[in-house]
N, C-alpha and C. Protein backbone atom coordinates (compact mmCIF):
# COMPACT_ATOMS: atom_id res chain seq x y z
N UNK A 1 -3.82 73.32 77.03
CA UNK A 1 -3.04 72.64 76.00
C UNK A 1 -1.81 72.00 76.65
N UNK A 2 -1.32 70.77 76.19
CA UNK A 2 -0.37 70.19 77.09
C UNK A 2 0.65 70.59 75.89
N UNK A 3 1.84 70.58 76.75
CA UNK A 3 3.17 70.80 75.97
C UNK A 3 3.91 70.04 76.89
N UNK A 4 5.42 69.43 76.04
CA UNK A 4 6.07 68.96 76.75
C UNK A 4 7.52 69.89 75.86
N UNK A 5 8.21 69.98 76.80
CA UNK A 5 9.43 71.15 75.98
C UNK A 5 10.63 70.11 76.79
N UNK A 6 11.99 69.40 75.80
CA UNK A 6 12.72 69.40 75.72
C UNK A 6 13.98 70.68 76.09
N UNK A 7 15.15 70.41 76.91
CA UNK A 7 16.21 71.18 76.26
C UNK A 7 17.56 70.41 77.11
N UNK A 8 18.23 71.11 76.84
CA UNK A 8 19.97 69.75 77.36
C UNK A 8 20.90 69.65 76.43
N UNK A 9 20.22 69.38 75.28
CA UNK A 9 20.91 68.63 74.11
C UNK A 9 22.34 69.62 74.05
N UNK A 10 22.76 68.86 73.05
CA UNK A 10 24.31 69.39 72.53
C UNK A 10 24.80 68.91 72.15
N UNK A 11 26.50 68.63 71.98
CA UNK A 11 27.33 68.30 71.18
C UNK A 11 28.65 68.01 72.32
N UNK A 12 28.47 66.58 72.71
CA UNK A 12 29.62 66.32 73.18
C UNK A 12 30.75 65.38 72.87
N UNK A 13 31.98 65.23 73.51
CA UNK A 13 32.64 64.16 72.83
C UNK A 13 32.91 62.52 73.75
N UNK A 14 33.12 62.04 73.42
CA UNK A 14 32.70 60.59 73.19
C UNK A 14 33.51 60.21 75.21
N UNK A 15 32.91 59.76 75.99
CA UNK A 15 32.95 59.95 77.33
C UNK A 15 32.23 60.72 78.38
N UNK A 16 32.23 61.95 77.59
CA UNK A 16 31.22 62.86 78.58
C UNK A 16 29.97 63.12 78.89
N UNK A 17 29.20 64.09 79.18
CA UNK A 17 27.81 63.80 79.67
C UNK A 17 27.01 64.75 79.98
N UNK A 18 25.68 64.54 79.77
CA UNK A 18 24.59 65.66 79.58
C UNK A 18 23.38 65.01 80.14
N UNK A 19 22.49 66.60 80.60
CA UNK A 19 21.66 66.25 81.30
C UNK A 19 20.55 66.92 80.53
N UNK A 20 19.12 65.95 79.85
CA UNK A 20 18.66 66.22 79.26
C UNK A 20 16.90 66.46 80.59
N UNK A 21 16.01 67.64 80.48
CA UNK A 21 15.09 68.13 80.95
C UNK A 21 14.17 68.29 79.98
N UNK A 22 12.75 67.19 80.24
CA UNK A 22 11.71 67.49 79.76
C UNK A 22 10.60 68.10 81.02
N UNK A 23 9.94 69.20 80.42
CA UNK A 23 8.95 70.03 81.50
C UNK A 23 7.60 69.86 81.02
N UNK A 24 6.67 69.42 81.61
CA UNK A 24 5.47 69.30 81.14
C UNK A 24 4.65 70.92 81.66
N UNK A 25 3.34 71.15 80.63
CA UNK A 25 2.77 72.18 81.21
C UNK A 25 1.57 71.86 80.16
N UNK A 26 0.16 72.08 81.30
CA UNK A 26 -0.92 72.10 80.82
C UNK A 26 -1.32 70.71 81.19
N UNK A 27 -0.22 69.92 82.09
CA UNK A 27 -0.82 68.81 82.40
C UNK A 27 0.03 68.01 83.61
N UNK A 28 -0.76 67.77 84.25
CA UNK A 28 -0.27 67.57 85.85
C UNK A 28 0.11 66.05 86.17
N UNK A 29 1.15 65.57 85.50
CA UNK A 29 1.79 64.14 85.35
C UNK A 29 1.48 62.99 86.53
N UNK A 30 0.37 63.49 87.60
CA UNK A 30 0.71 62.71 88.68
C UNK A 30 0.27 61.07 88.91
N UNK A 31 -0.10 60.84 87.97
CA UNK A 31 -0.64 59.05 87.78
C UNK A 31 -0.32 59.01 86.17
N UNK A 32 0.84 59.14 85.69
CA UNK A 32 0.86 58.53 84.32
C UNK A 32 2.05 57.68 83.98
N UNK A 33 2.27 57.56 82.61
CA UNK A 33 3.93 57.20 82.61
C UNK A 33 4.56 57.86 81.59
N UNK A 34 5.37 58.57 82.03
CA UNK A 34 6.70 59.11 81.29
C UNK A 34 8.39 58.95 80.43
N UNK A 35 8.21 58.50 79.61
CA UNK A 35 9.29 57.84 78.57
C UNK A 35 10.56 59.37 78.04
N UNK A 36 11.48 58.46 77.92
CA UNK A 36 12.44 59.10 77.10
C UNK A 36 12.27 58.16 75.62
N UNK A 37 12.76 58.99 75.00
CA UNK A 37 13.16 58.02 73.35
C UNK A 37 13.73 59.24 72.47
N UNK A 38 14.50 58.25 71.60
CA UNK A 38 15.25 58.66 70.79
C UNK A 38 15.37 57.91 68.93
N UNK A 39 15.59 59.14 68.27
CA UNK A 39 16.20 58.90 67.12
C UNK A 39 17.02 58.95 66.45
N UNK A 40 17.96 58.50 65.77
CA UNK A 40 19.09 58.26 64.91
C UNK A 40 18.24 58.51 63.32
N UNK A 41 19.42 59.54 63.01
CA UNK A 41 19.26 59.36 61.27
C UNK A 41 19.09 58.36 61.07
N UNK A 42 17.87 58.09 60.02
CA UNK A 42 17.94 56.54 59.18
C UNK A 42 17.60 55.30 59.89
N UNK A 43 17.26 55.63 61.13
CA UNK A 43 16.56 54.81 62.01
C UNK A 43 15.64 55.03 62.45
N UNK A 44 14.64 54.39 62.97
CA UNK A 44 12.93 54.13 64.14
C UNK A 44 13.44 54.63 65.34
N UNK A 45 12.23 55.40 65.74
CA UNK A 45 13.00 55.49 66.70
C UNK A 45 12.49 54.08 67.82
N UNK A 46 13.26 54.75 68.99
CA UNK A 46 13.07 53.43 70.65
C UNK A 46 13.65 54.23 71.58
N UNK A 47 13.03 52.94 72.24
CA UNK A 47 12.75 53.43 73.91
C UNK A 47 14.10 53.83 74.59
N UNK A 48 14.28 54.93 75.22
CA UNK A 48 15.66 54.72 76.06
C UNK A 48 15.24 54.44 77.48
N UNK A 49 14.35 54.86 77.88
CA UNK A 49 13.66 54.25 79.28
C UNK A 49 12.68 55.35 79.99
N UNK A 50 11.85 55.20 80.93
CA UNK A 50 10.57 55.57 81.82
C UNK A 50 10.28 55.17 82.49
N UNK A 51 9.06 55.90 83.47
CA UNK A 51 8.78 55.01 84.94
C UNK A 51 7.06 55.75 84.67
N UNK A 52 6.37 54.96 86.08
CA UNK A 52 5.18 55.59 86.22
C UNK A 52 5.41 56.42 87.50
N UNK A 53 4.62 57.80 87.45
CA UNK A 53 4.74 58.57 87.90
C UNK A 53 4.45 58.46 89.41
N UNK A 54 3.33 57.83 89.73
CA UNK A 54 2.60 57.10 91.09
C UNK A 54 3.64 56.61 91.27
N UNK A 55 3.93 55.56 91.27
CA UNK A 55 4.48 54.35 92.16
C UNK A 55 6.06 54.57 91.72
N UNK A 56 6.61 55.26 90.66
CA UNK A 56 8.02 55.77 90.78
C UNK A 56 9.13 54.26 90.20
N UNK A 57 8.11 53.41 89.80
CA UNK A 57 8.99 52.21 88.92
C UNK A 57 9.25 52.91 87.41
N UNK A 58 10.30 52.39 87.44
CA UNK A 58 11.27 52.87 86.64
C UNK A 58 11.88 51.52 85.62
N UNK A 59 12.64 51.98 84.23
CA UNK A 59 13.57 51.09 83.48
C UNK A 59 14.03 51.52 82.93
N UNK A 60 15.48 51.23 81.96
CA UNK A 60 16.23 51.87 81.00
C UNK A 60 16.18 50.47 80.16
N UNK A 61 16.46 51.00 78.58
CA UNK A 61 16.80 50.17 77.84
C UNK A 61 17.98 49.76 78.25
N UNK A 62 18.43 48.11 78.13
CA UNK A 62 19.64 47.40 77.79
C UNK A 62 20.97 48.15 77.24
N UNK A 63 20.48 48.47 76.36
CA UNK A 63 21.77 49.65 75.33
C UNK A 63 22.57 50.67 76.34
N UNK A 64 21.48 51.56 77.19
CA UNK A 64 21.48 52.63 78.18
C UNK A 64 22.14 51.95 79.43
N UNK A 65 21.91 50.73 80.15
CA UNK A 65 21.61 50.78 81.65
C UNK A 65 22.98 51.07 81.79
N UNK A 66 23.10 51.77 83.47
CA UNK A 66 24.34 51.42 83.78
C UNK A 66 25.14 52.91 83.47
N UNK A 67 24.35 54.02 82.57
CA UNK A 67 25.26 54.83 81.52
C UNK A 67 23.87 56.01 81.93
N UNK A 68 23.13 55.63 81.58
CA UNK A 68 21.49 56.75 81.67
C UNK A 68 20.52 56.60 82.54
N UNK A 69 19.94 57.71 83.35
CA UNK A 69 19.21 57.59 84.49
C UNK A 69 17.98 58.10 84.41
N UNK A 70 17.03 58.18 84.63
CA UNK A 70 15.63 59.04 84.60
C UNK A 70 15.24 59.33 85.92
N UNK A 71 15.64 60.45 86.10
CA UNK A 71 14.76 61.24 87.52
C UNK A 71 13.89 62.71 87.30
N UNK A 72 13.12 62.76 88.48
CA UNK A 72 12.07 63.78 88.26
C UNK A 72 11.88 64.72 89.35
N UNK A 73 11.45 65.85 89.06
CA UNK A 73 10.95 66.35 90.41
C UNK A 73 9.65 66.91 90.15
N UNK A 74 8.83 66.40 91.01
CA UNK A 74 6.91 66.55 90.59
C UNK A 74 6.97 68.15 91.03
N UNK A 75 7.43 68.60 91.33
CA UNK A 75 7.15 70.21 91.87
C UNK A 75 7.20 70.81 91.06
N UNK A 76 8.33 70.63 90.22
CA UNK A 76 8.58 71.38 88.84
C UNK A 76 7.91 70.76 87.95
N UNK A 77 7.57 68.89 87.96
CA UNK A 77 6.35 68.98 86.39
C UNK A 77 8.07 68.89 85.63
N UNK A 78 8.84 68.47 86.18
CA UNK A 78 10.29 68.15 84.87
C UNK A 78 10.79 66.51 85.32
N UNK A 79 10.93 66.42 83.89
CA UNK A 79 11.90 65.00 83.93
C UNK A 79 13.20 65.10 83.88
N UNK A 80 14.10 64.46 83.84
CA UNK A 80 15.37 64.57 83.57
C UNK A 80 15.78 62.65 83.11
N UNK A 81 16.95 63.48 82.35
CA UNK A 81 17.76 61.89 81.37
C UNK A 81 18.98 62.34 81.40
N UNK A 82 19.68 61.84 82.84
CA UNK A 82 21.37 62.14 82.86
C UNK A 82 22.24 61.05 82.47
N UNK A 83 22.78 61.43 81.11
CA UNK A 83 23.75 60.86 80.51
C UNK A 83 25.28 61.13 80.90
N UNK A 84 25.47 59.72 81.70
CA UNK A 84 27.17 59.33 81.36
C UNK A 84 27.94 58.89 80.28
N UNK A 85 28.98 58.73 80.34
CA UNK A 85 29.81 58.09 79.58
C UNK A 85 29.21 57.52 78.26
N UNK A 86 28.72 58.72 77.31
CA UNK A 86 28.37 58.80 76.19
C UNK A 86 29.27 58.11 75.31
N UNK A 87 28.54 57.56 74.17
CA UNK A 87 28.90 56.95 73.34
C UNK A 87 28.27 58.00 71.15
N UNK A 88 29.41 57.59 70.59
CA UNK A 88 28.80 58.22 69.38
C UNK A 88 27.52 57.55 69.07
N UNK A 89 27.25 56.06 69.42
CA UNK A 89 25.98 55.79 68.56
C UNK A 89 24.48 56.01 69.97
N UNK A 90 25.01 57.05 70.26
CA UNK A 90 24.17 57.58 71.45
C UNK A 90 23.29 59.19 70.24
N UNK A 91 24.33 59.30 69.86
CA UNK A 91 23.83 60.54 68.92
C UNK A 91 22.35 60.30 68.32
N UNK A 92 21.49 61.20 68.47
CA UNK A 92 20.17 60.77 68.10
C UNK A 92 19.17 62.03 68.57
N UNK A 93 17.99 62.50 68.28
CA UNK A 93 17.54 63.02 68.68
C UNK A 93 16.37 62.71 69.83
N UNK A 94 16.34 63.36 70.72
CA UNK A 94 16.01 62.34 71.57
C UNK A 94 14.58 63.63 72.57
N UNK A 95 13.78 62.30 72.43
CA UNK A 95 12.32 63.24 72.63
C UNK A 95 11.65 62.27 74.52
N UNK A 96 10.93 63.55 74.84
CA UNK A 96 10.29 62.93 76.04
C UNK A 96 9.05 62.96 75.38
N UNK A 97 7.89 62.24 76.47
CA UNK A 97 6.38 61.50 76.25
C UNK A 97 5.86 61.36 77.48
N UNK A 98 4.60 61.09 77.53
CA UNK A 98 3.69 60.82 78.76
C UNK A 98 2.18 60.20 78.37
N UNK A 99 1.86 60.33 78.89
CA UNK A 99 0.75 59.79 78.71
C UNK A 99 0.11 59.54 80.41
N UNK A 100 -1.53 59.25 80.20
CA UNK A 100 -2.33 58.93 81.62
C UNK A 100 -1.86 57.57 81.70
N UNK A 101 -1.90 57.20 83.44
CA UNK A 101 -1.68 55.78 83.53
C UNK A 101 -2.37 54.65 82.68
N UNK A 102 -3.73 54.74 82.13
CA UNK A 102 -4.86 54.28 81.65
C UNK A 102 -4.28 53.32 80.21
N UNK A 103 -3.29 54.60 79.84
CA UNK A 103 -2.45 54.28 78.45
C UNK A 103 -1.83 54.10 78.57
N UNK A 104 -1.11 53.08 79.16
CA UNK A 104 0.24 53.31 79.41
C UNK A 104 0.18 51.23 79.44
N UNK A 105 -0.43 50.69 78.50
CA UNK A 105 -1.16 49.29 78.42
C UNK A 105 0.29 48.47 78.45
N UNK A 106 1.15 49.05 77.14
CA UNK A 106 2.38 48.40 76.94
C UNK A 106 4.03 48.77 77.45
N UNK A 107 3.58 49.72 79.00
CA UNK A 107 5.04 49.77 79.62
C UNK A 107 5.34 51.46 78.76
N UNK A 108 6.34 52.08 79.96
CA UNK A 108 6.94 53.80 79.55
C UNK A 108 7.63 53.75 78.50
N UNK A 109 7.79 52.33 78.23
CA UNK A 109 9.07 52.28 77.53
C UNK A 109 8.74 52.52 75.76
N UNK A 110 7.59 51.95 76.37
CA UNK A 110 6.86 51.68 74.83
C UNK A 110 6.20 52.68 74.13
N UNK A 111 6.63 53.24 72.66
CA UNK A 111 6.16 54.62 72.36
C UNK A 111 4.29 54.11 72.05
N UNK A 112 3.65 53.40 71.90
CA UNK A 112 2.87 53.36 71.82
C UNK A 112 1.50 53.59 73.21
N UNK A 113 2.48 53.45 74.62
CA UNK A 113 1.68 54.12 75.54
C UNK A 113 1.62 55.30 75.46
N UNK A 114 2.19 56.43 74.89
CA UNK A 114 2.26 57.75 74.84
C UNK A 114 1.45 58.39 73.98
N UNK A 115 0.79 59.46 74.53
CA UNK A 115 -0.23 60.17 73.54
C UNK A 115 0.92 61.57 73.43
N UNK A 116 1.32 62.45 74.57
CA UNK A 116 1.92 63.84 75.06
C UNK A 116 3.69 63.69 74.06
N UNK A 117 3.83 64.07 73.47
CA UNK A 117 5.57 63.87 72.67
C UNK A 117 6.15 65.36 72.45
N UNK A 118 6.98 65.88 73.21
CA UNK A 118 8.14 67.17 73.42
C UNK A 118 8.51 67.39 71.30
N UNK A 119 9.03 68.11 71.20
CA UNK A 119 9.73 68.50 69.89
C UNK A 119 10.64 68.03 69.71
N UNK A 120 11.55 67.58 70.77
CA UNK A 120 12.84 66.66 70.89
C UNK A 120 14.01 67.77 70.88
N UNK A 121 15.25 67.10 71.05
CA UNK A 121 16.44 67.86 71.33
C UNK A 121 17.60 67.32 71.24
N UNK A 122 18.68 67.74 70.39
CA UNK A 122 19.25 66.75 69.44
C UNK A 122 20.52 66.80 70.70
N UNK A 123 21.05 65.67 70.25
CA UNK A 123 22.28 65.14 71.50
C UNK A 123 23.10 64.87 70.26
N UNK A 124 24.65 65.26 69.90
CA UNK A 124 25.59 64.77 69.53
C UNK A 124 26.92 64.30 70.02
N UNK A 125 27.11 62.79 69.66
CA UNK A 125 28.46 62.61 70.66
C UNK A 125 29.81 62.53 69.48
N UNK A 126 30.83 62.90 69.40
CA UNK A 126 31.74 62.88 68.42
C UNK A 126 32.98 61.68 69.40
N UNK A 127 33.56 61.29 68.61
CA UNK A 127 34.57 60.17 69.04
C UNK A 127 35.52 61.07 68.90
């Protein structure tokens, strides 16, 4: 059974920064692509950014760059989403994904390459 488990989240204030860890298990990520995304109350969610696992290309959303990073370590089967200089409309709950390379038609970024989706893990930033 694949699981993907979230944890990181919290409650910070408006500048500071967290490091969010998704761990896969029951499934061995090594040719797929792996997304972050997030939701806001009252909003859809979207992409905050992903890479493929092979070849290690990578992107962040526009909103993010510059502020959020996606790195991994294949040994552990964990992702990571290290957030700087947080912002309140960063607040959102915010879930990892994967999927086989095969699916992965429309980019990491895109929740529609993803079949694998974590429970998510809520991030709050207060001003």
């Amino acid at each position: 059974q694949v699981r993907l488990v979230e944890s990181g989240g919290g409650s910070v204030q408006a500048g500071g920064s967290l490091r969010l860890s998704c761990v896969a298990s029951g499934y061995t990520p090594s040719n797929s692509c792996m997304g972050w995304f997030r939701q806001a109350a009252g909003k859809k969610r979207e992409g905050v950014g992903g890479f493929y696992t092979r070849t290690g290309v990578r992107g962040v959303h526009d909103s993010v760059r510059g502020r959020f990073t996606i790195t991994e370590d294949n040994a552990k089967h964990t992702m990571y989403l290290t957030m700087n200089n947080l912002e309140p409309e960063d607040t959102a709950v915010y879930y990892c994904a994967a999927a086989p390379v095969d699916h992965c038609v429309w980019g990491p970024i895109d929740q529609r390459s993803h079949i694998y989706w974590g429970q998510g893990t809520q991030v709050t930033v207060s001003s």
